[in-house]
N, C-alpha and C. Protein backbone atom coordinates (compact mmCIF):
# COMPACT_ATOMS: atom_id res chain seq x y z
N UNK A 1 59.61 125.99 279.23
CA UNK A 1 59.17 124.63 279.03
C UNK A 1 58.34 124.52 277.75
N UNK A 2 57.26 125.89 277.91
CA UNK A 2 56.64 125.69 276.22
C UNK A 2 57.39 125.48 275.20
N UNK A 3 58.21 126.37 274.36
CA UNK A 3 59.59 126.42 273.89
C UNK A 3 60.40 125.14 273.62
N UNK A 4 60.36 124.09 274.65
CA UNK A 4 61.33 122.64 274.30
C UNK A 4 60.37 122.18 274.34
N UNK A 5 59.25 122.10 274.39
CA UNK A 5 58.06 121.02 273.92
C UNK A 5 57.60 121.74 272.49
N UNK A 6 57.65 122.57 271.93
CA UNK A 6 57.21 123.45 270.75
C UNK A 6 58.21 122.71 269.96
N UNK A 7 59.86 122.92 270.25
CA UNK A 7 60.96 122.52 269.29
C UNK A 7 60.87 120.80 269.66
N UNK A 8 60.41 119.83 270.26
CA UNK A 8 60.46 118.53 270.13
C UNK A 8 59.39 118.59 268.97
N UNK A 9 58.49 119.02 269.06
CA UNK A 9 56.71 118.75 268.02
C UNK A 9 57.95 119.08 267.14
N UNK A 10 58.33 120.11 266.60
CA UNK A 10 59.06 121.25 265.04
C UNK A 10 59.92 119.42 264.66
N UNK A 11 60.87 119.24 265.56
CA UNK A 11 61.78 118.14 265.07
C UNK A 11 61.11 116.93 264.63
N UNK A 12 60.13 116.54 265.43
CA UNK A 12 59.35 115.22 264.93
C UNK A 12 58.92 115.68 263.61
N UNK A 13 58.02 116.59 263.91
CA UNK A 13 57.58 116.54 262.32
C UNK A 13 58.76 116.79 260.91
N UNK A 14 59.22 116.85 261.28
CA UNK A 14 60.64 117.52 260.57
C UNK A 14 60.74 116.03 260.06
N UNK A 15 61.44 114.85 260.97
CA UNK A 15 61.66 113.69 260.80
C UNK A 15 60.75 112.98 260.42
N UNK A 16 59.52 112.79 260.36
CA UNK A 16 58.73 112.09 259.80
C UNK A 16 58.77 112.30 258.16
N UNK A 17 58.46 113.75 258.20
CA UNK A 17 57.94 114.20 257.04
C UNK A 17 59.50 113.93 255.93
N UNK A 18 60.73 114.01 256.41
CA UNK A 18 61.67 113.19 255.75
C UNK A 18 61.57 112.09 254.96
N UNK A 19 60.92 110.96 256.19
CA UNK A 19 61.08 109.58 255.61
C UNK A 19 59.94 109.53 254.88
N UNK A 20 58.70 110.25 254.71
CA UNK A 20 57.51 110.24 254.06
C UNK A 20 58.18 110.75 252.65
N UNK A 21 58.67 111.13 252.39
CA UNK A 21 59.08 112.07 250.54
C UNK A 21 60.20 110.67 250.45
N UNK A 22 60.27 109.36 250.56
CA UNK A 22 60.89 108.53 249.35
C UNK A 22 60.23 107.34 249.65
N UNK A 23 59.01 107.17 248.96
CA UNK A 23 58.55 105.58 249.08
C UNK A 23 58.97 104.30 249.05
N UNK A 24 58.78 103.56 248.89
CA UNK A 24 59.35 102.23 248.77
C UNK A 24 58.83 102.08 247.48
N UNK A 25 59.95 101.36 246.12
CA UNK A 25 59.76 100.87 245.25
C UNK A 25 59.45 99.65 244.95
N UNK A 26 57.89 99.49 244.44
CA UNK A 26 57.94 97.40 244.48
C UNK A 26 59.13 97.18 243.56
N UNK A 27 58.75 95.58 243.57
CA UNK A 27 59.94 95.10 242.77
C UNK A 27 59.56 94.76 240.96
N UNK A 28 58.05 94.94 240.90
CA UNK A 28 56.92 95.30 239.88
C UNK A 28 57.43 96.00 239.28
N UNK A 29 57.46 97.69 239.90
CA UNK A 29 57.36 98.74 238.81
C UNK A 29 58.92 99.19 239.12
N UNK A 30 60.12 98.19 239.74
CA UNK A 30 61.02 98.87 239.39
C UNK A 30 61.65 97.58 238.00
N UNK A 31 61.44 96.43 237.88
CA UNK A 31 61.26 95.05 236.69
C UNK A 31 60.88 96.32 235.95
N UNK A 32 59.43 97.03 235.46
CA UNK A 32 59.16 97.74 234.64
C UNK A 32 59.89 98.44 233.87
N UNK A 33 60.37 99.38 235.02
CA UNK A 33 61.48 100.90 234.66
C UNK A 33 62.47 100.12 233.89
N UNK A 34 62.80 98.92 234.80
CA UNK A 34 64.25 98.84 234.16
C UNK A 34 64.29 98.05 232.70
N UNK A 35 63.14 97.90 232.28
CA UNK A 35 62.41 97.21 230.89
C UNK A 35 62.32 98.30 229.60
N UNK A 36 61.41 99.45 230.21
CA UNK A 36 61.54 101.09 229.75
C UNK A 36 63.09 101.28 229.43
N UNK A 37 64.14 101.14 230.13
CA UNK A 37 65.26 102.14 230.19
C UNK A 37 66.25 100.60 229.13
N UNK A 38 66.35 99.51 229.14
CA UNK A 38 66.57 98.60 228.14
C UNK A 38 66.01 98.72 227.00
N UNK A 39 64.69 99.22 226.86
CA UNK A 39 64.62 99.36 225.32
C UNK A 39 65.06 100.78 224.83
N UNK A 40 64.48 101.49 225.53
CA UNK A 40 65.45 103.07 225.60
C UNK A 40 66.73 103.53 224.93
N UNK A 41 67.93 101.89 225.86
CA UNK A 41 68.64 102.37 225.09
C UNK A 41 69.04 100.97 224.00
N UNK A 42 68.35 100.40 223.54
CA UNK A 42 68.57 99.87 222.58
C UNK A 42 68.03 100.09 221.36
N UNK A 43 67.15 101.01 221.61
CA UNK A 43 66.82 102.26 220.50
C UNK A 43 67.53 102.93 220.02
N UNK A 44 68.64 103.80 221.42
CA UNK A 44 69.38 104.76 221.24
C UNK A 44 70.43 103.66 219.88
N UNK A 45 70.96 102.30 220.81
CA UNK A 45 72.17 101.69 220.29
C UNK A 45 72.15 102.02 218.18
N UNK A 46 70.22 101.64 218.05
CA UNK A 46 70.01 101.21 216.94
C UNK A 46 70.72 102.36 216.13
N UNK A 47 69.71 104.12 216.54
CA UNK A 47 69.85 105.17 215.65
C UNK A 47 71.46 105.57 215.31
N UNK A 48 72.13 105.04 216.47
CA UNK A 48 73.85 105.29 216.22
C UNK A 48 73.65 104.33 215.11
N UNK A 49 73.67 103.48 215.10
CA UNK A 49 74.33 102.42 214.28
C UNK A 49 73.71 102.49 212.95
N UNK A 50 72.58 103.22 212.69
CA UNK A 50 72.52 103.60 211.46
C UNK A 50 73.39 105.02 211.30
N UNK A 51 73.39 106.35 211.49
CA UNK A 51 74.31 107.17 211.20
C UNK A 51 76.21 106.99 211.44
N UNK A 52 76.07 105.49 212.00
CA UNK A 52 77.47 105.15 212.02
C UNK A 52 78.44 105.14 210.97
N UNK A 53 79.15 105.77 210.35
CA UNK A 53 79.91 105.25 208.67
C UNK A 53 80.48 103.76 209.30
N UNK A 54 79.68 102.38 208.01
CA UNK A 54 80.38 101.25 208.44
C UNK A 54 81.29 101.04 208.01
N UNK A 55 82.08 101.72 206.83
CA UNK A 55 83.75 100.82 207.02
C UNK A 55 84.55 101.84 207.83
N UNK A 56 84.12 102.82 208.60
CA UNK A 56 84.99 103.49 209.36
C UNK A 56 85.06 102.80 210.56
N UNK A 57 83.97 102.62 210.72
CA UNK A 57 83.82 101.32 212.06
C UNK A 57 84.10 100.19 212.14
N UNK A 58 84.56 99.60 211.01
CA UNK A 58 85.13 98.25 211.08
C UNK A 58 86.93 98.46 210.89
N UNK A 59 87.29 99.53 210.43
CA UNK A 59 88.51 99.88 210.57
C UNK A 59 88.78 100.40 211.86
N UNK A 60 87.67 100.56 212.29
CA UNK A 60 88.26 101.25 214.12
C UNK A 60 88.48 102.81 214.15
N UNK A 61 88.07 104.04 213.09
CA UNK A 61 88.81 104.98 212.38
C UNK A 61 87.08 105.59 213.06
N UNK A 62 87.23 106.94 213.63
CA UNK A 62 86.18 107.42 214.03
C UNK A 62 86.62 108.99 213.48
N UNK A 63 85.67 109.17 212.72
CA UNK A 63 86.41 110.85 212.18
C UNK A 63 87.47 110.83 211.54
N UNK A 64 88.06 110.07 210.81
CA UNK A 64 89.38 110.13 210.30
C UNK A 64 90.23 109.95 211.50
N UNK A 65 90.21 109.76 212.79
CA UNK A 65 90.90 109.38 213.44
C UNK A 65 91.38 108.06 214.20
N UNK A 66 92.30 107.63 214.27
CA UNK A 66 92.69 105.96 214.52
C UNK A 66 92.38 106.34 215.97
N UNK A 67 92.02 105.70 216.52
CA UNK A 67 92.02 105.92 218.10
C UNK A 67 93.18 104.81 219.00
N UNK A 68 93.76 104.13 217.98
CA UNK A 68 95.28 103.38 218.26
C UNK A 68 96.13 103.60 218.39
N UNK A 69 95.80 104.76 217.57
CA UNK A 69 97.49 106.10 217.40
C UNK A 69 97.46 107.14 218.37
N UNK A 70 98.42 107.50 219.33
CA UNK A 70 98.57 108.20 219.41
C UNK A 70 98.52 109.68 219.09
N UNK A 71 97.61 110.78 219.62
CA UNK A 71 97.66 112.30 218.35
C UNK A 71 98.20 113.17 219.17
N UNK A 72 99.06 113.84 218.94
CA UNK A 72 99.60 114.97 219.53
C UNK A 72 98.93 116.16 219.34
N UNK A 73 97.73 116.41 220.20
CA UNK A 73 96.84 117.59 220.05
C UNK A 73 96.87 119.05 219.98
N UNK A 74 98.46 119.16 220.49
CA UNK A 74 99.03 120.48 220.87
C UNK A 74 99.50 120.71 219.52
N UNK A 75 99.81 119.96 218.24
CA UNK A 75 99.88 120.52 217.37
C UNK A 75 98.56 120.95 216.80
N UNK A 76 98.33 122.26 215.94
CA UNK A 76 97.24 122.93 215.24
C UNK A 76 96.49 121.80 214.24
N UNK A 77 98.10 120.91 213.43
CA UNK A 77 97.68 120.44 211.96
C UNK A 77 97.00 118.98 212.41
N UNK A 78 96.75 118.54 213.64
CA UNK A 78 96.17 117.30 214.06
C UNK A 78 94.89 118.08 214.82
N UNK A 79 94.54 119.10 214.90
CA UNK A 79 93.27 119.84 214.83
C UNK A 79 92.44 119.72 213.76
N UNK A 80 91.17 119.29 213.64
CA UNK A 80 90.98 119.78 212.33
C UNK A 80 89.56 119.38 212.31
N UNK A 81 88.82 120.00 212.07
CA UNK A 81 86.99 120.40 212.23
C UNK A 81 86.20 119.23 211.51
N UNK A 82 86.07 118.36 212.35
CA UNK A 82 85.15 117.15 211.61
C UNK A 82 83.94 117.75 210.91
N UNK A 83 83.44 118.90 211.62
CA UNK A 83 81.79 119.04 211.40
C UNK A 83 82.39 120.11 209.70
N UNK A 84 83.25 120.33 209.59
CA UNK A 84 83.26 121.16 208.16
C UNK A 84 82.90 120.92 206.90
N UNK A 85 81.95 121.60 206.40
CA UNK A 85 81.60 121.06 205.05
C UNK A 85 80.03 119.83 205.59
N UNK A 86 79.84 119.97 206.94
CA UNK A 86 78.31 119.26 207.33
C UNK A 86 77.41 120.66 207.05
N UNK A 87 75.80 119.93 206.40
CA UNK A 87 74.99 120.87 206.28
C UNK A 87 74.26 121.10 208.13
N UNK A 88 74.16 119.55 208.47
CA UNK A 88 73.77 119.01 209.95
C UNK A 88 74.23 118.11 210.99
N UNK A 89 74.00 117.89 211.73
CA UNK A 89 74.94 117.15 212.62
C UNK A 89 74.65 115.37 212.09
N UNK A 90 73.41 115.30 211.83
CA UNK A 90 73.45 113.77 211.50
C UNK A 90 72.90 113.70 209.81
């Protein structure tokens, strides 16, 4: 009898202590976060759009590549190392 009153206490606390580890989010500081994570990435949007090449981007041409066309990748000679001849990535 000790034993199934020992393992009821083990399970309750088990279950409580569950629903205790995820609070409730107001609707305050989640407005906030989601204010944080909008400018976040409209930061991110900005720094692309300066290292963007703009007439490659207005041609639609990303890397020398049309992304309209079709590329047959299994050939080697439609391989070909964008980053070559970079000192850095941006």
């Amino acid at each position: 009898m000790k034993k199934i009153v020992i393992s009821v206490a083990i399970l309750f606390v088990m279950g409580v202590s569950v629903f205790a580890q995820y609070p409730k989010i107001t609707q305050e500081v989640e407005a906030q976060s989601n204010e944080l994570l909008r400018k976040a990435q409209e930061s991110s949007d900005v720094a692309f759009a300066k290292v963007l090449p703009k007439d490659s981007y207005k041609k639609g041409i990303i890397n020398g590549i049309d992304p309209a066309k079709k590329v047959d990748w299994t050939n080697p000679n439609n391989n070909k190392d964008t980053l070559l001849g970079k000192k850095n990535l941006l």
